[in-house]
Protein backbone atom coordinates (compact mmCIF):
# COMPACT_ATOMS: atom_id res chain seq x y z
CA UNK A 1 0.00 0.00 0.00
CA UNK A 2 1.70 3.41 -0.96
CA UNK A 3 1.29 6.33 0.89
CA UNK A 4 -1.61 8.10 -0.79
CA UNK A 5 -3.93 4.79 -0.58
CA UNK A 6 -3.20 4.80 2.99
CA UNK A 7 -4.10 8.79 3.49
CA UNK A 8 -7.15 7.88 1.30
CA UNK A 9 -8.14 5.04 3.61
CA UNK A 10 -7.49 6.86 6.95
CA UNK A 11 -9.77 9.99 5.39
CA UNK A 12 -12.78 7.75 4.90
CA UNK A 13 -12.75 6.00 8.06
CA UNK A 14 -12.62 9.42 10.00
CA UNK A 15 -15.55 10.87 7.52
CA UNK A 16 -17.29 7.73 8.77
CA UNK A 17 -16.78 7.63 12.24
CA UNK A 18 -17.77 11.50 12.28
CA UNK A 19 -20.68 10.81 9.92
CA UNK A 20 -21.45 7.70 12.77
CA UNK A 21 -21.32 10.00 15.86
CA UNK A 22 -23.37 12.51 14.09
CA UNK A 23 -26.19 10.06 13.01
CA UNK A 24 -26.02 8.78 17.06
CA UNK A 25 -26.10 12.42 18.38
CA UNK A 26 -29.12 13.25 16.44
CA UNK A 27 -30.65 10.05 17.20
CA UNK A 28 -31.04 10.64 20.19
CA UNK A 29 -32.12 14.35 20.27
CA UNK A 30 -35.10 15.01 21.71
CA UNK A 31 -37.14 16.07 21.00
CA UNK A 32 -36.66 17.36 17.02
CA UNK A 33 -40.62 17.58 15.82
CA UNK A 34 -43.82 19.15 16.95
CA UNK A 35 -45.25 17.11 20.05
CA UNK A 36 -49.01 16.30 20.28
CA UNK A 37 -51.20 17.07 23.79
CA UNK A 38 -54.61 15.11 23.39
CA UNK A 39 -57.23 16.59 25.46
CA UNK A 40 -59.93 14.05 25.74
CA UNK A 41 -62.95 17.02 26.50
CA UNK A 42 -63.73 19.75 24.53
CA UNK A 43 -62.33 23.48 24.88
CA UNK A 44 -63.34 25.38 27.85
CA UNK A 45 -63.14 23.00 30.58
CA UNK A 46 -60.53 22.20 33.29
CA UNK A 47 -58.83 19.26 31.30
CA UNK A 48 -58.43 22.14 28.34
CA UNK A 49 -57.26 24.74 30.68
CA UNK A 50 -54.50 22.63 31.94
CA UNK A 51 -53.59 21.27 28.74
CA UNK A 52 -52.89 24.58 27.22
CA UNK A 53 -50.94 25.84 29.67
CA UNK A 54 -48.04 23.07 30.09
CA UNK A 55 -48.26 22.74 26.53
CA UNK A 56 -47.41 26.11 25.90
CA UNK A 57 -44.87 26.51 28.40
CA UNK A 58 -43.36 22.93 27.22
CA UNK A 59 -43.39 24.29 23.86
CA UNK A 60 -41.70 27.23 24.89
CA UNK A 61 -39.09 25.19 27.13
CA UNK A 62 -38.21 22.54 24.13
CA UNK A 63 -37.89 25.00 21.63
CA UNK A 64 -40.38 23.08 19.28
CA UNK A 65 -43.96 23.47 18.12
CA UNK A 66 -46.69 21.52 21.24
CA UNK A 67 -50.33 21.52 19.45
CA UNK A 68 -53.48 20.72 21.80
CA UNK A 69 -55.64 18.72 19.91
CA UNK A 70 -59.42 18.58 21.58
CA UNK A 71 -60.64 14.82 21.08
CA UNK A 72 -63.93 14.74 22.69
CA UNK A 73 -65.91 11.50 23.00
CA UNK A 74 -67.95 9.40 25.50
CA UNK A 75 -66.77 11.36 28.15
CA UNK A 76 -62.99 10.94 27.77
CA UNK A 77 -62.66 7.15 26.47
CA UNK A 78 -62.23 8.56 22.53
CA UNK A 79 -59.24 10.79 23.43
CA UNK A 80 -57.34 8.98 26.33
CA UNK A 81 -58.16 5.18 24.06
CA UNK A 82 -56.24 7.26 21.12
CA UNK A 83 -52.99 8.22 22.95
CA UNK A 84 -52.80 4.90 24.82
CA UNK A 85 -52.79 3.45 21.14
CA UNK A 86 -50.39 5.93 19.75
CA UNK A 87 -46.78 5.42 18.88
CA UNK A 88 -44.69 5.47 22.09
CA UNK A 89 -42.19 7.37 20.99
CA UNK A 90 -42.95 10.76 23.56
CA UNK A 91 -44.29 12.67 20.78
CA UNK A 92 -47.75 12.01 21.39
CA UNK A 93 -49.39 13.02 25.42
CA UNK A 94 -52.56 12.72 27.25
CA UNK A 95 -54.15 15.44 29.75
CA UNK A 96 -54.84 12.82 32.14
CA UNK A 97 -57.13 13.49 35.05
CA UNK A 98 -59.25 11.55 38.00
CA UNK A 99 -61.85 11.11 36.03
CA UNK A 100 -60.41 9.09 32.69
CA UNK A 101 -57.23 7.82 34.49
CA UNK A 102 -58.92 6.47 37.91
CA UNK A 103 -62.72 6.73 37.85
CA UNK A 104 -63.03 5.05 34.23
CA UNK A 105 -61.19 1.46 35.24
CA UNK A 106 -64.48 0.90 37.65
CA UNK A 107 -66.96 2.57 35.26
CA UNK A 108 -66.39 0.50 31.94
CA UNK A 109 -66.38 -3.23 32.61
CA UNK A 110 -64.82 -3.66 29.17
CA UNK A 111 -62.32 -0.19 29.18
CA UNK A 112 -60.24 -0.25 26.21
CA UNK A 113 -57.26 1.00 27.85
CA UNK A 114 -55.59 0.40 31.18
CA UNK A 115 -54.84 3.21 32.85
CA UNK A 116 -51.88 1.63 34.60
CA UNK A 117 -50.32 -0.87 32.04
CA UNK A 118 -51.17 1.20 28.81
CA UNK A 119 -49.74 4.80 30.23
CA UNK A 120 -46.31 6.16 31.68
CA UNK A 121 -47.11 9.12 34.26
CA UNK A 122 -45.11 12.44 32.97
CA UNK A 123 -45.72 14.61 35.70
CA UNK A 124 -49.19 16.11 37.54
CA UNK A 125 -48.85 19.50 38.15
CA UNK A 126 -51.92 20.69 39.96
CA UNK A 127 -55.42 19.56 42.15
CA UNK A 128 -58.75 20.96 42.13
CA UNK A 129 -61.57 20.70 44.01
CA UNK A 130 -65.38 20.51 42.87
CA UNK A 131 -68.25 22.90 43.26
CA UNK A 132 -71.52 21.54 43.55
CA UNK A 133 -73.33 24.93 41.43
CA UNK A 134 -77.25 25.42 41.32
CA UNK A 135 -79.40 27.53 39.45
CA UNK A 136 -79.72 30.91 41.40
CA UNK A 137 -83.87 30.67 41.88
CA UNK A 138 -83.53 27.10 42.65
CA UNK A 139 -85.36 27.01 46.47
CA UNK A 140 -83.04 25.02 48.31
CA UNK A 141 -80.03 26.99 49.67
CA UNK A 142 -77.57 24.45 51.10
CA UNK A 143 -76.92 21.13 50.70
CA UNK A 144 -78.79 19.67 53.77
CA UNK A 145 -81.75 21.46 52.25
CA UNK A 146 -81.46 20.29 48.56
CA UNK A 147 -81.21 16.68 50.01
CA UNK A 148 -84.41 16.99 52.31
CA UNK A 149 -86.12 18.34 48.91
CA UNK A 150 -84.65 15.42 46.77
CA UNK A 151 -86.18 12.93 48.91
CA UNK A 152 -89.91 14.58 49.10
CA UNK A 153 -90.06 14.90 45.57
CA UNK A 154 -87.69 11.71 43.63
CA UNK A 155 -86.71 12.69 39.84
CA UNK A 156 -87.39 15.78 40.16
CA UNK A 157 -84.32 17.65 40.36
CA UNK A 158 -81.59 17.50 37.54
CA UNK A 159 -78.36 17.17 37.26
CA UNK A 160 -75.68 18.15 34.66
CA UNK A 161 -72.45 16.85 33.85
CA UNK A 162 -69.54 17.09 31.12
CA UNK A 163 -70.58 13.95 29.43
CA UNK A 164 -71.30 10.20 30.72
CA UNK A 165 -69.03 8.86 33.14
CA UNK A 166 -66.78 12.36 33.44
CA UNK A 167 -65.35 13.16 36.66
CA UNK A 168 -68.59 15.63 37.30
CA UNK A 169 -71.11 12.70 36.60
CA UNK A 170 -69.74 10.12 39.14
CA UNK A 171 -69.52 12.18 41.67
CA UNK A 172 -72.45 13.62 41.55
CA UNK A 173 -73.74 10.29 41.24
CA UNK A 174 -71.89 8.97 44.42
CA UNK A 175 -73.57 11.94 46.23
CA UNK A 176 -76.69 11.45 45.39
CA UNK A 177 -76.75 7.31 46.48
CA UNK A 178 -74.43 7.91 49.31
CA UNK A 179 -77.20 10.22 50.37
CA UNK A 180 -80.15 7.92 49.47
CA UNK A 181 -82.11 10.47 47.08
CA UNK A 182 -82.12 10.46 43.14
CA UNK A 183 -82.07 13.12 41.05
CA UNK A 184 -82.04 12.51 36.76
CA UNK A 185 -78.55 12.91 35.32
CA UNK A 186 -78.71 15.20 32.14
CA UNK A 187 -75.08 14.83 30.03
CA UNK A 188 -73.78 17.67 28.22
CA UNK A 189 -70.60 17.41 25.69
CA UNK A 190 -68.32 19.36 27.73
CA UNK A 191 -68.72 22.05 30.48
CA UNK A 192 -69.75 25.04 28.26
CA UNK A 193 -72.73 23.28 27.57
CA UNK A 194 -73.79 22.47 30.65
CA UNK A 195 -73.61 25.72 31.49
CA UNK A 196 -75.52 27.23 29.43
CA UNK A 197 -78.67 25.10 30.32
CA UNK A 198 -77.85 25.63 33.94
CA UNK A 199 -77.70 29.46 33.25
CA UNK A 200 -80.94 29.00 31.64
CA UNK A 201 -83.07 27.55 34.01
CA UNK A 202 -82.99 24.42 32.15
CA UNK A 203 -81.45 21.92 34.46
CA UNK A 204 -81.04 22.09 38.19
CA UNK A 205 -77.38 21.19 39.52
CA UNK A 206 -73.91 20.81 37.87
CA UNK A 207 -71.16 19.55 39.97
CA UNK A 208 -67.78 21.47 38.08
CA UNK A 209 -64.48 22.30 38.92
CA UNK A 210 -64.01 25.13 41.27
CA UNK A 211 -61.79 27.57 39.39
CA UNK A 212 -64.13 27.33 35.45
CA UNK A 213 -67.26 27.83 38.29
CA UNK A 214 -66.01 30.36 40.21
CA UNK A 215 -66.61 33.03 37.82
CA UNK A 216 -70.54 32.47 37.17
CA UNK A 217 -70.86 32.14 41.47
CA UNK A 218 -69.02 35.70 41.60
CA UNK A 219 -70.95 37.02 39.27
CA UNK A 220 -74.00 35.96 41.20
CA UNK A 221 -75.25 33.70 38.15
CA UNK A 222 -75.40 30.30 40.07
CA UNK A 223 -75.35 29.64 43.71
CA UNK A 224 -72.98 27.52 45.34
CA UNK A 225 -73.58 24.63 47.97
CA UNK A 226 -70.63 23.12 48.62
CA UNK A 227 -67.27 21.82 47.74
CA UNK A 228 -65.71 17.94 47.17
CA UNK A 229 -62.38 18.75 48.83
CA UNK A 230 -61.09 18.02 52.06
CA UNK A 231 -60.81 21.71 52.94
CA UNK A 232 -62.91 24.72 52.16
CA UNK A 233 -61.49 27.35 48.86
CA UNK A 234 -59.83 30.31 49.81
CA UNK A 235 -61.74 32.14 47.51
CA UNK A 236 -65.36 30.99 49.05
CA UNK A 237 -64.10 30.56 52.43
CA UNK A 238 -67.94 30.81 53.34
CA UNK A 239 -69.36 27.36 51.12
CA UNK A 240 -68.83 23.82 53.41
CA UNK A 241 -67.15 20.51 52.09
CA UNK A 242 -69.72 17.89 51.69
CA UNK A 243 -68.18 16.52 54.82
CA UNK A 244 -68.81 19.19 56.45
CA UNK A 245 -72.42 19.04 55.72
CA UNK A 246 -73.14 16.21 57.55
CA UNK A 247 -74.95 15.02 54.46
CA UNK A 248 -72.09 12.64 54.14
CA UNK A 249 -68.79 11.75 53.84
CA UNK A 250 -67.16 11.85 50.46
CA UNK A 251 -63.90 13.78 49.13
CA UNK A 252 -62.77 14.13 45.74
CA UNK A 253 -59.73 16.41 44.18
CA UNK A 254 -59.46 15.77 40.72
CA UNK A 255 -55.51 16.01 39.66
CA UNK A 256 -54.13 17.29 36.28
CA UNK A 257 -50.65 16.07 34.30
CA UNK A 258 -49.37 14.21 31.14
CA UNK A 259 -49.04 10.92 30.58
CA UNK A 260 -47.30 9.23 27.33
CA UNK A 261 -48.03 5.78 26.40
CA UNK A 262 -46.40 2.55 27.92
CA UNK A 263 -42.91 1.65 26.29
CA UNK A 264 -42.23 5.50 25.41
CA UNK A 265 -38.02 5.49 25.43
CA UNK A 266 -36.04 6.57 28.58
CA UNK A 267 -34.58 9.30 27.06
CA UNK A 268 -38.01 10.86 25.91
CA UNK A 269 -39.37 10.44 29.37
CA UNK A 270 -36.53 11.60 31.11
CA UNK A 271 -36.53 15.04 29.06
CA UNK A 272 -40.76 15.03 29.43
CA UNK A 273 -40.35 15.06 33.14
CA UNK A 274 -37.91 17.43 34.14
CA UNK A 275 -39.53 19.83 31.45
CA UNK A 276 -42.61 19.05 33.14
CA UNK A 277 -41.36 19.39 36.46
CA UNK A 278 -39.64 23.12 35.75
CA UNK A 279 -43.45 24.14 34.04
CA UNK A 280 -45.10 22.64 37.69
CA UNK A 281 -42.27 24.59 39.69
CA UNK A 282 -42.32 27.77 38.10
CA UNK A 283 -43.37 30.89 40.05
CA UNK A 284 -45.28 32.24 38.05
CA UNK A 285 -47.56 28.84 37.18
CA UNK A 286 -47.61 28.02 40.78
CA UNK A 287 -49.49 31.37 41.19
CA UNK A 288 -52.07 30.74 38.27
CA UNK A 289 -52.84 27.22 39.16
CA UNK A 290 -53.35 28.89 43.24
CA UNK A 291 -55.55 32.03 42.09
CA UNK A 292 -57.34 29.81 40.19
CA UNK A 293 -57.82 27.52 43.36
CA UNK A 294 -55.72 24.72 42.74
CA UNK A 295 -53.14 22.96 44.61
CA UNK A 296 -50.04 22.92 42.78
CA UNK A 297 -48.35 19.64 42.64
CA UNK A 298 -44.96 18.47 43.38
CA UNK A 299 -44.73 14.77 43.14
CA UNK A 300 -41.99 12.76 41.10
CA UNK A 301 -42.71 9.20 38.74
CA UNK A 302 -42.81 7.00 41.50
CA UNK A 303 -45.12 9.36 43.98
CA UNK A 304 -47.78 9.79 40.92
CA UNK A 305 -47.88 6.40 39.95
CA UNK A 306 -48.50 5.75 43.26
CA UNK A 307 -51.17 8.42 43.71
CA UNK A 308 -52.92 7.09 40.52
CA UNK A 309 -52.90 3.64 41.80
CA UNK A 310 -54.66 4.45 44.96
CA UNK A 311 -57.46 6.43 43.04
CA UNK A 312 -57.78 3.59 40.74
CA UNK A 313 -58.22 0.94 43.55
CA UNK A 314 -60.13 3.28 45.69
CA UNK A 315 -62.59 5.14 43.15
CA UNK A 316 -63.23 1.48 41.42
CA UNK A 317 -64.04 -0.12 44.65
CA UNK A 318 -66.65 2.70 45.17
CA UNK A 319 -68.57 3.04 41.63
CA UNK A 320 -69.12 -0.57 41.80
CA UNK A 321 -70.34 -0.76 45.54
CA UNK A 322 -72.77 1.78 44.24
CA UNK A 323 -73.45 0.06 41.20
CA UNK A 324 -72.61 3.78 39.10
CA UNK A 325 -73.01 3.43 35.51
CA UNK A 326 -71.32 6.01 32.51
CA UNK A 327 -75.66 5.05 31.28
């Protein structure tokens, strides 16, 4: 071998080793497209709300494009069913909440997804509570009240939700049995909806989450009667927990994150999470989510898969004691 073959021969093995690291490097870059946020309710509501505002701040954080996509459908089965079938590959994540990650696994017998096998938790970044809203010429003026009237007079008080089998509907639902009266559930597609109708005089009751109700109790457009959380809102400091009712005992905080789909890469969850971790940290969020009244969340993988696993077991447990069904 002369010289200049052997100068030729070191060359190409250096353009290939180069052209080799480069190929790895970008490889592994993450991420390097547009990532997807499904939220499984339509606009307006609290799963939208949250949805828009990690995704923009993710987007922001990533340096790439992070489009919500709204993918309503039998309360949240259509949208959550879709990510949980969606290439794990971190480009495609779920607004995951109570109500389609832990109340669904005890609503549908025959759930097409499992909320703990089909999904990797992300990161939750805040809690709300739930108002229970009436119409503001409805007679009864407290819970204790609305329950006396419920039982004189069966079916004759309504109640709205965001759809079959939505956080809003169950628990509503496990009020009402867990107080021994019935009232007729009326399903809306999403929150907006529902509201109108309530506004209207057209339906009674709408269990929703505190901060999208706040504004029409403020405004003096609905009436409220009490809240699902273990403690009363700063911002109505004056409206009772059930609990506190003496109606009965039941709590509920319905929790917000992302979730990617089982089998999503290391390296994509890794970046997801700390992302998702600076968005949940971040002054400035922390005081939205709070003036808003939510609880901002802190928790890392291994404290929200726990969390979700003990709303699973303990929200499935109770919808089929009561015999709730998404109807």
């Amino acid at each position: 071998m002369n010289k200049r073959t052997f100068h030729r021969g070191v060359l190409a093995c250096s353009l290939l080793a180069l052209t080799g690291f480069h190929t790895g490097v970008s490889a592994q870059a993450f991420p390097n497209k547009a990532i997807k946020v499904v939220v499984p309710q339509p606009p307006g509501g609290g799963f939208d709300f949250v949805g828009r505002l990690m995704a923009d701040r993710l987007g922001k954080q990533v340096g790439q494009a992070v489009v919500v996509e709204n993918r309503p459908g039998s309360g949240t089965l259509v949208g959550t069913d879709a990510v949980a079938k969606a290439a794990p590959d971190g480009y495609t994540l779920l607004v995951g909440s109570v109500s389609n990650m832990a109340i669904n696994p005890g609503l549908y017998r025959n759930l097409p997804y499992d909320s703990l096998r089909d999904f990797e938790p992300v990161g939750l970044a805040v809690a709300y509570s739930y108002t229970l809203v009436a119409r503001k010429d409805l007679p009864s003026n407290s819970l204790k009240e609305l329950v006396a009237y419920a039982k004189a007079n069966p079916r004759k008080l309504t109640y709205a939700s965001g759809g079959n089998g939505s956080g809003q509907h169950v628990l509503a639902a496990a009020l009402w049995q867990l107080a021994g009266v019935e009232l007729v559930h009326v399903p809306y597609r999403g929150a907006q909806a529902a509201y109108q109708d309530l506004l209207g005089g057209r339906v009674d009751l709408f269990f929703d989450l505190s901060p999208t109700a706040r504004g029409q109790i403020d405004g003096g457009a609905l009436k409220a009667l009490a809240v699902s959380g273990s403690n009363r809102l700063a911002f109505h400091p004056d409206v009772p927990t059930i609990t506190e009712t003496g109606v009965t005992a039941l709590e509920l905080e319905s929790w917000f994150g992302l979730f990617a789909p089982a089998k999503t890469p290391a390296e994509a969850l890794d970046r997801l999470r700390a992302e998702t971790a600076r968005i949940a940290q971040a002054p400035d969020v922390v005081d939205i989510f709070r003036k808003a009244g939510g609880k901002p969340l802190n928790l890392n993988a291994n404290e929200t898969r726990a969390l979700v696993r003990r709303d699973v077991e303990r929200w499935t447990k109770l919808t089929r004691d009561l015999d709730i069904k998404p109807e």
